[in-house]
C-alpha atoms as a PDB file:
ATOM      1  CA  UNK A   1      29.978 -21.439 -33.752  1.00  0.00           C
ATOM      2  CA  UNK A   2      27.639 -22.522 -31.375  1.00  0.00           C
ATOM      3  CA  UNK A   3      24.932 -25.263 -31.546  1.00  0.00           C
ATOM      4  CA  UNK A   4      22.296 -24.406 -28.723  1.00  0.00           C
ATOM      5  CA  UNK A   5      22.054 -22.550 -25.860  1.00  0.00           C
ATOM      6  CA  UNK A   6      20.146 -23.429 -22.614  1.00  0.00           C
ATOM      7  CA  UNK A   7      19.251 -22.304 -19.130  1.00  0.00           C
ATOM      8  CA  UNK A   8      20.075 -23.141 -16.083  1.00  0.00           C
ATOM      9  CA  UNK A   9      18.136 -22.068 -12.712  1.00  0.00           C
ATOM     10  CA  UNK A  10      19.093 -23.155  -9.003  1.00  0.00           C
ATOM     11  CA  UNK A  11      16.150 -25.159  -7.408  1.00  0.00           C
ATOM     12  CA  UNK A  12      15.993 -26.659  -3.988  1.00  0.00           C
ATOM     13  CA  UNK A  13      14.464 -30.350  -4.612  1.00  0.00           C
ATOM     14  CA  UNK A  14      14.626 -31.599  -8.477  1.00  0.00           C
ATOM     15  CA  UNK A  15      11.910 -34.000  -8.156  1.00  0.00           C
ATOM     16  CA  UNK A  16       9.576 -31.319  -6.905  1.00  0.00           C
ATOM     17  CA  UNK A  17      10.404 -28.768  -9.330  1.00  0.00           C
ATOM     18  CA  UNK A  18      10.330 -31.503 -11.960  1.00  0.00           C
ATOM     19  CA  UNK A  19       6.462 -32.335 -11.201  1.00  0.00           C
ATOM     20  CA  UNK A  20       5.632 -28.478 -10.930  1.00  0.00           C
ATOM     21  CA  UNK A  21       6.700 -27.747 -14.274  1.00  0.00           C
ATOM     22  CA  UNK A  22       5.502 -31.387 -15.248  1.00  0.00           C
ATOM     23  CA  UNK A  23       2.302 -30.496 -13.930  1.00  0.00           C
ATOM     24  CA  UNK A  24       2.052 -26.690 -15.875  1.00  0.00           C
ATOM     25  CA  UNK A  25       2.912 -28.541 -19.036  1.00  0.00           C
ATOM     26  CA  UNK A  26       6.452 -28.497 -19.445  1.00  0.00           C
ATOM     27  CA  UNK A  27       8.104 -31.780 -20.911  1.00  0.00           C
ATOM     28  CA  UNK A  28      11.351 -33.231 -20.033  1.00  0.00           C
ATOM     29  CA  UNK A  29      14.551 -35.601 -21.945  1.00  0.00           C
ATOM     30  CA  UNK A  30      14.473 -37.167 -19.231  1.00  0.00           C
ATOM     31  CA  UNK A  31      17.881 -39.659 -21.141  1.00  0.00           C
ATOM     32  CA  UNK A  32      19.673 -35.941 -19.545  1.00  0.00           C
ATOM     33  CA  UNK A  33      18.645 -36.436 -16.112  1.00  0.00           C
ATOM     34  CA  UNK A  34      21.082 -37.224 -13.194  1.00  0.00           C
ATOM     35  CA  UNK A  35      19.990 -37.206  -9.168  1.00  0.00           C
ATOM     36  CA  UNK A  36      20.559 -33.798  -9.075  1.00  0.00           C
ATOM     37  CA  UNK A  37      19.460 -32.294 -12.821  1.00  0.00           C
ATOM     38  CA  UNK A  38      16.926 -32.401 -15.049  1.00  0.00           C
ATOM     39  CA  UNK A  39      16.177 -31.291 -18.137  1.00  0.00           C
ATOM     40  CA  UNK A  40      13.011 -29.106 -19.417  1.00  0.00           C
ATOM     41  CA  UNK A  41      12.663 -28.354 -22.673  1.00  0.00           C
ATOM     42  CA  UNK A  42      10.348 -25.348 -23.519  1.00  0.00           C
ATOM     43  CA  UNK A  43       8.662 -24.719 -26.973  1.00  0.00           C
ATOM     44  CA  UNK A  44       8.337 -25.468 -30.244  1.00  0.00           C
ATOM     45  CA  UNK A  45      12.614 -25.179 -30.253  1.00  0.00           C
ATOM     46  CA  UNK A  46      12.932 -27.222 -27.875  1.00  0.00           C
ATOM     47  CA  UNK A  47      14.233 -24.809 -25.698  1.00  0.00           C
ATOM     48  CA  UNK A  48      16.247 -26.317 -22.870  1.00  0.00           C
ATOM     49  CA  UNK A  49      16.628 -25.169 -19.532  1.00  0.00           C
ATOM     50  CA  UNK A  50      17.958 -27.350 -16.823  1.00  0.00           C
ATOM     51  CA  UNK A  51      17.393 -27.501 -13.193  1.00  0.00           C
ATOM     52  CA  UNK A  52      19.699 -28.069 -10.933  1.00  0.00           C
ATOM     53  CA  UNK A  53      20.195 -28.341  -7.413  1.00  0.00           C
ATOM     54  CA  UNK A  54      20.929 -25.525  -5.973  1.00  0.00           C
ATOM     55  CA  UNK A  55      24.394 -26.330  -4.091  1.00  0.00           C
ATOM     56  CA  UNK A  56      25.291 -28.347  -8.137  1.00  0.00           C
ATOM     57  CA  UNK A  57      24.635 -24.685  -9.375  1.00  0.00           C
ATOM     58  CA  UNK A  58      26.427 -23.151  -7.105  1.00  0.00           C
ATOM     59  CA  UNK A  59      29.509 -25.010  -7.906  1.00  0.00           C
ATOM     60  CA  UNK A  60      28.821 -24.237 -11.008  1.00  0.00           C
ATOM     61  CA  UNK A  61      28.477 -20.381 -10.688  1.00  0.00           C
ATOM     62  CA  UNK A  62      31.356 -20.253  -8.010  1.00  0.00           C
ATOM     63  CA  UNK A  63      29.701 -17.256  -6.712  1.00  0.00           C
ATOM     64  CA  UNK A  64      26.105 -17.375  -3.954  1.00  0.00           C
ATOM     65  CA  UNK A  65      23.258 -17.885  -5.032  1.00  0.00           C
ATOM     66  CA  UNK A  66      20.711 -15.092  -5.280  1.00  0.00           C
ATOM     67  CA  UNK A  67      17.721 -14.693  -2.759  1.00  0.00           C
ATOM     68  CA  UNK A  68      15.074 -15.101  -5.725  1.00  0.00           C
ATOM     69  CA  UNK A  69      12.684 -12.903  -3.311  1.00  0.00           C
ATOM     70  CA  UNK A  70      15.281 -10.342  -3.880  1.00  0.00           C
ATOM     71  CA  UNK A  71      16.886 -10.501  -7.353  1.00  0.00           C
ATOM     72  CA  UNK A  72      17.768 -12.847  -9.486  1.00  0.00           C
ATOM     73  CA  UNK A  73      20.370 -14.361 -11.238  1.00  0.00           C
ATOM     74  CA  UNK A  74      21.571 -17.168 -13.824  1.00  0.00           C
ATOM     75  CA  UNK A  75      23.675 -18.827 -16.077  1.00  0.00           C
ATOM     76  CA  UNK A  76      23.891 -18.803 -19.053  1.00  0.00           C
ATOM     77  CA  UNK A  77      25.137 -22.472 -20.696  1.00  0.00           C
ATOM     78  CA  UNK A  78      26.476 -22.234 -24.314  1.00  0.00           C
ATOM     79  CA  UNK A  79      27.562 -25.851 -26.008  1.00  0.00           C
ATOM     80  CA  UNK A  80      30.528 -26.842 -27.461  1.00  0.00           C
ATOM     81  CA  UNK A  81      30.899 -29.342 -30.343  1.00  0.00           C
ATOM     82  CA  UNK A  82      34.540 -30.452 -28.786  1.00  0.00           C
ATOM     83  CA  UNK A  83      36.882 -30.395 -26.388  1.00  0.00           C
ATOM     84  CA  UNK A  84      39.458 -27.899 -29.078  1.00  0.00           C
ATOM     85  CA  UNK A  85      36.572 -25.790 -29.431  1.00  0.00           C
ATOM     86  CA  UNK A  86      35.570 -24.886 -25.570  1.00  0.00           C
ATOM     87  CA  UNK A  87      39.912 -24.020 -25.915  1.00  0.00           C
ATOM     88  CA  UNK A  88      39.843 -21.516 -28.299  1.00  0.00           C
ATOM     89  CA  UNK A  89      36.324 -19.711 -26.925  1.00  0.00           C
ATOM     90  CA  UNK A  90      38.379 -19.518 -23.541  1.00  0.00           C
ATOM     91  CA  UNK A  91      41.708 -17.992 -25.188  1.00  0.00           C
ATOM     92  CA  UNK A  92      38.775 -15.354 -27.199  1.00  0.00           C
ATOM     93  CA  UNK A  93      37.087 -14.624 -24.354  1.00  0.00           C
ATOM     94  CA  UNK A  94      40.296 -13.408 -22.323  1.00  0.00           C
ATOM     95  CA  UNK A  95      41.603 -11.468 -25.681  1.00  0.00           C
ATOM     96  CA  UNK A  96      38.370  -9.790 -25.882  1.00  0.00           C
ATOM     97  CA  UNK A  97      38.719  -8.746 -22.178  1.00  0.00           C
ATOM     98  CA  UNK A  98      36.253 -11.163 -20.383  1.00  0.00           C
ATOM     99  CA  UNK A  99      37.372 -13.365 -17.090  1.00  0.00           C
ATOM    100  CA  UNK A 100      37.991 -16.458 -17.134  1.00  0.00           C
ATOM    101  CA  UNK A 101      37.004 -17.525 -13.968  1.00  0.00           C
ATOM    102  CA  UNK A 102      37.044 -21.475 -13.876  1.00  0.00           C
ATOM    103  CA  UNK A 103      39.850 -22.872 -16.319  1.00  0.00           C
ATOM    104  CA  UNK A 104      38.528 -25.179 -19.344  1.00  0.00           C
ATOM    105  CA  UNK A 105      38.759 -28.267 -17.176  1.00  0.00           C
ATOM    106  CA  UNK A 106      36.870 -31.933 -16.994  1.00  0.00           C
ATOM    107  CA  UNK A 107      34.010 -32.082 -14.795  1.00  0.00           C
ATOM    108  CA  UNK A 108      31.932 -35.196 -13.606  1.00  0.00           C
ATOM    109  CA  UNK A 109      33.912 -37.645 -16.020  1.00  0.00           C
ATOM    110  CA  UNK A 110      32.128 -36.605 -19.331  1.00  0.00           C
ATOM    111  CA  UNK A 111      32.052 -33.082 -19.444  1.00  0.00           C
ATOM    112  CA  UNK A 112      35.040 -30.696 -19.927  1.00  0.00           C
ATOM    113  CA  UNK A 113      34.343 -26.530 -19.738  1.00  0.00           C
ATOM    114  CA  UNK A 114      35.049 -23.155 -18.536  1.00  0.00           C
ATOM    115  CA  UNK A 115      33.525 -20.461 -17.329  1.00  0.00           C
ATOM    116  CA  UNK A 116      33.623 -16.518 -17.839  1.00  0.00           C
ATOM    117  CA  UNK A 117      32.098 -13.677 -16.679  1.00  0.00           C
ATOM    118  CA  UNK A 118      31.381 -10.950 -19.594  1.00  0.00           C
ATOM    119  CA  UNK A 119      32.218  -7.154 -19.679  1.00  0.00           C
ATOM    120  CA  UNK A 120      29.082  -6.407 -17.444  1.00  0.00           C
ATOM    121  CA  UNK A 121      29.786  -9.396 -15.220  1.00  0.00           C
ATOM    122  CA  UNK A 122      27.194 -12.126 -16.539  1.00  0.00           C
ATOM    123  CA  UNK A 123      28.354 -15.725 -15.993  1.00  0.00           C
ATOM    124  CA  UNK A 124      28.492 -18.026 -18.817  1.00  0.00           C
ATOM    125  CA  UNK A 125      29.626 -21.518 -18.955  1.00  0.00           C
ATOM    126  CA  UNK A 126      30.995 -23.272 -22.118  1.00  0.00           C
ATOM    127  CA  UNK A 127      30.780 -27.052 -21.956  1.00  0.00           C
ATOM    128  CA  UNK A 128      31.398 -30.006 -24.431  1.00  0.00           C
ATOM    129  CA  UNK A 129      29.504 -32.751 -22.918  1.00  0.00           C
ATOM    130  CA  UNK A 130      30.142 -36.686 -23.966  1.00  0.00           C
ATOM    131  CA  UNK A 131      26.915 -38.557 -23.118  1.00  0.00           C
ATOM    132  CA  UNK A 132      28.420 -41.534 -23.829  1.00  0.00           C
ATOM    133  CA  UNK A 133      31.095 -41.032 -21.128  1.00  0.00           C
ATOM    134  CA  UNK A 134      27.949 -40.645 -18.547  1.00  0.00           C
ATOM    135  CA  UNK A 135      27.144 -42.867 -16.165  1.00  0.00           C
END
């Protein structure tokens, strides 16, 4: 069903959290980066997690974010190979018993998603994203 499956952590200044990891030895596809995201990939799979500014992941989450000194918190970004298919996972998810809590819906011009919350209240967000649409 799925493709990939990425990360995505709240910072407060992409360009500074971009040369920390940088700097540790992280690389970046950087053809995925916007003013306020970038794109890490970690290991040999090419594991992706994206950074995002915090009030970007915020809207994203639709909930506050999490004092990190505190606890923490994420979500978790699942890809979808079309537009039909991020439909249907949103129709399973509520027949399973998750919540839908942000209709599938077009975001940004070239991404359209949803997002639900699981059985023990993890946040998830199901996108199909058209790079070609981004500008």
């Amino acid at each position: 069903m799925t493709k990939q499956i990425w990360l995505n952590l709240p910072v407060k200044n992409v360009a500074k959290a971009k040369d920390f990891f940088w700097k540790i030895g992280f690389s970046f596809n950087e053809q995925h980066d916007t003013p306020s995201s970038t794109c890490m990939v970690v290991g040999e799979s090419h594991f992706v997690v994206m950074l995002f500014e915090e009030s970007l992941f915020a809207s994203f989450s639709q909930n506050k974010l999490t004092d990190t000194q505190s606890s923490s918190e994420v979500l978790i970004s699942i890809d979808a190979e079309s537009v039909s298919e991020v439909d249907e996972l949103a129709k399973k998810v509520e027949e399973a018993g998750g919540i839908v809590f942000s209709p599938p819906t077009e975001s940004q011009g070239w991404m359209y998603g949803f997002g639900f919350a699981d059985l023990d209240g993890h946040r998830w967000n199901v996108l199909f994203m058209d790079f070609s649409k981004l500008s």
